[in-house]
N, C-alpha and C. Protein backbone atom coordinates (compact mmCIF):
# COMPACT_ATOMS: atom_id res chain seq x y z
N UNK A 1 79.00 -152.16 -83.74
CA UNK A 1 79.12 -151.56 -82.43
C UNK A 1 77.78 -151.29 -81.80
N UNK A 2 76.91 -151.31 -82.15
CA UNK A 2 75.14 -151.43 -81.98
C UNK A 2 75.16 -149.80 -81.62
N UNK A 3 74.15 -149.27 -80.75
CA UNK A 3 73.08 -148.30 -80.65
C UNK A 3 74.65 -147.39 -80.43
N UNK A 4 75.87 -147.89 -79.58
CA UNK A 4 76.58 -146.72 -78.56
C UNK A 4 76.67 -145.84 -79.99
N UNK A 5 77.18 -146.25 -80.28
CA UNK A 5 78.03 -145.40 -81.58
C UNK A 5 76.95 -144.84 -82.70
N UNK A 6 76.29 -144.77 -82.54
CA UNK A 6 74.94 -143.91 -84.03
C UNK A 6 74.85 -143.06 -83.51
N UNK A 7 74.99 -141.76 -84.81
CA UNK A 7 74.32 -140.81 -84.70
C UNK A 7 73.70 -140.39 -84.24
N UNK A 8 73.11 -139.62 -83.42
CA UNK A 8 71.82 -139.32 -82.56
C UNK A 8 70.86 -137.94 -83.82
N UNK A 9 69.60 -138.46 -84.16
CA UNK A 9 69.03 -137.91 -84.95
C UNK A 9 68.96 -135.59 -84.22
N UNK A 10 68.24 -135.52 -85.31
CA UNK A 10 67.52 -133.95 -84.45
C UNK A 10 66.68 -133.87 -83.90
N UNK A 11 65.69 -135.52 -83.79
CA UNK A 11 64.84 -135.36 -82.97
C UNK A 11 65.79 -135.57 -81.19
N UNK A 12 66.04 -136.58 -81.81
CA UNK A 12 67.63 -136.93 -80.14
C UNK A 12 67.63 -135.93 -79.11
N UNK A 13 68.32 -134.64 -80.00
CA UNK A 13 68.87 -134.06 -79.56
C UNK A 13 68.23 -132.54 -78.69
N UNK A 14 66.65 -132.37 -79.80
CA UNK A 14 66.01 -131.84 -79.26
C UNK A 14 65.29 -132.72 -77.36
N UNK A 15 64.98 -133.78 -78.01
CA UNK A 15 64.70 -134.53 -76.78
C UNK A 15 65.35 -134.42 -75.51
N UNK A 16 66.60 -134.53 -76.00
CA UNK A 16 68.03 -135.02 -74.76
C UNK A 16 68.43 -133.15 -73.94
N UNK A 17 67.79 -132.33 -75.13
CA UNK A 17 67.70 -130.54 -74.36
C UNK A 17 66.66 -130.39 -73.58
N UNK A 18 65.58 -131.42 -74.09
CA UNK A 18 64.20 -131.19 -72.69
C UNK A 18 64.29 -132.01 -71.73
N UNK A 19 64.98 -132.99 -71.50
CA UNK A 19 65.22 -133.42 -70.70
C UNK A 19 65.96 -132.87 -69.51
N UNK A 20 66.99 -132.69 -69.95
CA UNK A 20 68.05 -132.06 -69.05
C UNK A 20 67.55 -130.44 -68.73
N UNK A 21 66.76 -129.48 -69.36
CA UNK A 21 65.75 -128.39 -69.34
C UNK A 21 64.93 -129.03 -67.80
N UNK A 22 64.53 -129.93 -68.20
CA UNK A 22 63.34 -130.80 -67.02
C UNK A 22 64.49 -130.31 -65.40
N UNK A 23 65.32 -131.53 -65.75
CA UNK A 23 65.95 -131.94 -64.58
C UNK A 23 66.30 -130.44 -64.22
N UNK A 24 67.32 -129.61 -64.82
CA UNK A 24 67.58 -128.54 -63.97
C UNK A 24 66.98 -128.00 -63.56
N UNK A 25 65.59 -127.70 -64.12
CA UNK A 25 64.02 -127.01 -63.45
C UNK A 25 63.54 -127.51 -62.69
N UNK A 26 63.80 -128.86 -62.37
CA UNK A 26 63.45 -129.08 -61.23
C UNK A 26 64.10 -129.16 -60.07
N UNK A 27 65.74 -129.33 -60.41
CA UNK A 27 66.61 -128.87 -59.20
C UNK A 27 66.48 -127.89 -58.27
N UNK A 28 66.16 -126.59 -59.64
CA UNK A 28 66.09 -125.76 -59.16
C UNK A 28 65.02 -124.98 -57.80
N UNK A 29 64.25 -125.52 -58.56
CA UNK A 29 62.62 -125.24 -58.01
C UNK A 29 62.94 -126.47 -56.42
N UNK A 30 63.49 -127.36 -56.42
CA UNK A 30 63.27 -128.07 -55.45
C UNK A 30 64.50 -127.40 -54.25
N UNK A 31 66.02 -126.61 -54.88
CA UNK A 31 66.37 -126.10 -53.69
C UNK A 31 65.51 -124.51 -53.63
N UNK A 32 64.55 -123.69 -54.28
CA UNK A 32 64.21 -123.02 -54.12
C UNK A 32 62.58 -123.48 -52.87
N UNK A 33 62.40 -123.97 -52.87
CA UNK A 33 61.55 -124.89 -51.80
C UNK A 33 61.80 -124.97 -50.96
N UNK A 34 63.21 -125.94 -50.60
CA UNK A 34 63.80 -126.16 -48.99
C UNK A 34 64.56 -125.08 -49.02
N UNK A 35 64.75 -123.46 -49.30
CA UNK A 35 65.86 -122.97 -48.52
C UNK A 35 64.71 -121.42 -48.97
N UNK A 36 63.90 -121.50 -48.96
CA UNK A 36 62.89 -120.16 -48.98
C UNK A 36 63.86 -118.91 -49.01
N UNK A 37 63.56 -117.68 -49.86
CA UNK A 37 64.21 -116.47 -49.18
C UNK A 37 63.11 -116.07 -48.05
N UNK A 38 64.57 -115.12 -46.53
CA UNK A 38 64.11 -114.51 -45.91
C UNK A 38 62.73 -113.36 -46.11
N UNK A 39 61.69 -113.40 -45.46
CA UNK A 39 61.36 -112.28 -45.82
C UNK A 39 61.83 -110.86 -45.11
N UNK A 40 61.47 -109.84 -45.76
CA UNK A 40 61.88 -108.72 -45.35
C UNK A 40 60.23 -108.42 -44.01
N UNK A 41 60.63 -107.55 -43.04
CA UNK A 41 59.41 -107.17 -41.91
C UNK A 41 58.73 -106.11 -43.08
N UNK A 42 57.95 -106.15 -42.20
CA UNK A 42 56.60 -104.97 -42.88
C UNK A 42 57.53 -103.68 -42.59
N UNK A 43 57.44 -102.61 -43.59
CA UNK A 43 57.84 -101.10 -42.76
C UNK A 43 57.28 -100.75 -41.45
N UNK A 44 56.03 -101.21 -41.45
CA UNK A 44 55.51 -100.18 -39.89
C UNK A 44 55.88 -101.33 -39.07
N UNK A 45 56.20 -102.41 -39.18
CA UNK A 45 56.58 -103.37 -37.97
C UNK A 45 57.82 -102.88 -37.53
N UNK A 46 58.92 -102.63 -38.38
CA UNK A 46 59.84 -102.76 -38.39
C UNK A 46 60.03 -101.13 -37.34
N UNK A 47 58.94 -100.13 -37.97
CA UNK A 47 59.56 -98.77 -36.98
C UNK A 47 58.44 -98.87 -35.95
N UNK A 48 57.36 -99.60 -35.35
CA UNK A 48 57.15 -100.05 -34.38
C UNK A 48 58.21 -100.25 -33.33
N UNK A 49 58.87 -101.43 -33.98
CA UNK A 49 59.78 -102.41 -33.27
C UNK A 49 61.31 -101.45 -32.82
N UNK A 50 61.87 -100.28 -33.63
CA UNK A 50 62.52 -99.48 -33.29
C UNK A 50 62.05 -98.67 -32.25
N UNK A 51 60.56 -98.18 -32.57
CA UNK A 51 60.42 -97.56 -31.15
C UNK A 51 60.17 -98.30 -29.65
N UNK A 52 59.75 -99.16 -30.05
CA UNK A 52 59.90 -100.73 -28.74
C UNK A 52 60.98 -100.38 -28.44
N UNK A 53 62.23 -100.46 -29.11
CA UNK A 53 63.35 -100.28 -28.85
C UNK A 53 64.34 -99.29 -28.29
N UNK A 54 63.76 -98.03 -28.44
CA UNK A 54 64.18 -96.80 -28.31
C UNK A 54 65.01 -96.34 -29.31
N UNK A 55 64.98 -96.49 -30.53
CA UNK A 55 65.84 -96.67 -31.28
C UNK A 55 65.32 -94.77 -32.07
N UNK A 56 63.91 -94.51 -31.49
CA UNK A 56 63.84 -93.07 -32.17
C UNK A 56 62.93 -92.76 -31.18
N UNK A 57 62.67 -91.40 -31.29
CA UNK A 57 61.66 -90.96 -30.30
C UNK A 57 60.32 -90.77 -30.32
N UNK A 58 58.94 -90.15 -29.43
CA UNK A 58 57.81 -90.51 -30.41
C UNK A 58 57.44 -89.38 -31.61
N UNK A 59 58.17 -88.22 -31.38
CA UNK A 59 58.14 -87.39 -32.41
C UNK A 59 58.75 -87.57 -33.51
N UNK A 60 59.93 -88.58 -34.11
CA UNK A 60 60.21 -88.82 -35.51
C UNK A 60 59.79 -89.82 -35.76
N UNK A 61 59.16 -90.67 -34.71
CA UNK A 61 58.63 -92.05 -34.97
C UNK A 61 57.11 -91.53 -36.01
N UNK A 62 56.46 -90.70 -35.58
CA UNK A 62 54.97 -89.94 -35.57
C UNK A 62 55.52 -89.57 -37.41
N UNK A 63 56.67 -88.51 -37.37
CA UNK A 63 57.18 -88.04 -38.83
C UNK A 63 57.14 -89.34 -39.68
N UNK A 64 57.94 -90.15 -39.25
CA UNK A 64 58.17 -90.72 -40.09
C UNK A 64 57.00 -91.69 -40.43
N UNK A 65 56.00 -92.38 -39.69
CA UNK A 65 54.43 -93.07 -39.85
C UNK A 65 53.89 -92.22 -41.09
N UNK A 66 54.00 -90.64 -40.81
CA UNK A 66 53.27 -89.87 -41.76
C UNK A 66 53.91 -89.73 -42.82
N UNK A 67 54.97 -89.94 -42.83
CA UNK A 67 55.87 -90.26 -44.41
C UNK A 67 55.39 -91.55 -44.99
N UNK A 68 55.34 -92.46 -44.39
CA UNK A 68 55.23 -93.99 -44.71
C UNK A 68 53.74 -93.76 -45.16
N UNK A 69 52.89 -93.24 -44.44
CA UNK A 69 51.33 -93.35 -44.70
C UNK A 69 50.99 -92.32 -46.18
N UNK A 70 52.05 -90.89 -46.26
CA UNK A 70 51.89 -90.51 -47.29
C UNK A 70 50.70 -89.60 -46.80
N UNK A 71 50.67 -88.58 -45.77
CA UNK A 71 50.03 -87.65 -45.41
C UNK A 71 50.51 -86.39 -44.95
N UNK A 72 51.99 -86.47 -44.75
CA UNK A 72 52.86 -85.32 -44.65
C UNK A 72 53.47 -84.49 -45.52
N UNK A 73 54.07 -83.41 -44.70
CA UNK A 73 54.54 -82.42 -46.03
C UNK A 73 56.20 -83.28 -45.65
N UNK A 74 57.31 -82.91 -47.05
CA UNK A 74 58.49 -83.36 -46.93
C UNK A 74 59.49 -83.20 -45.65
N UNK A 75 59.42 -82.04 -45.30
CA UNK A 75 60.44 -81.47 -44.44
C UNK A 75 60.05 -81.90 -43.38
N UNK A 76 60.75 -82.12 -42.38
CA UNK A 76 60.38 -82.55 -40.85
C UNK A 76 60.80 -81.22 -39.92
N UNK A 77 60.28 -80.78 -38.89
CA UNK A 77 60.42 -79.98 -37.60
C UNK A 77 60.39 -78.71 -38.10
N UNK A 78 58.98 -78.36 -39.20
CA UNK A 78 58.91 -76.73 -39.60
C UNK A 78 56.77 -76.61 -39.41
């Protein structure tokens, strides 16, 4: 029956696991390439862009910069 039918040694088999190791690593890596994750905005862009927005006012906008910057005390409006 020639080669179909033999045994495949332990070298084979180790071989035939790096192979297929290969290929999926590179599947992988190649849809991790074309389909990038989103990134997330910067924090201060992002509460910039809320106050662009009106989305807070400039007094919790100000609280909250000094939270983010790590120069405030915890509590807000004391």
């Amino acid at each position: 029956m020639g080669l179909w039918c033999s045994p495949m040694t332990a070298g084979g088999w180790v071989l035939m696991a790096a192979i297929w190791a290969t290929v999926f690593s590179l599947v992988i890596w190649a849809v991790c390439r074309l389909f990038p994750a989103q990134r997330t905005p910067d924090t201060r862009a992002a509460l910039d862009a809320r106050l662009a927005a009106g989305d807070v006012d400039v007094d919790t906008y100000r609280w909250i910069r000094e939270q983010i910057d790590g120069h405030a005390p915890a509590t807000k409006g004391l």
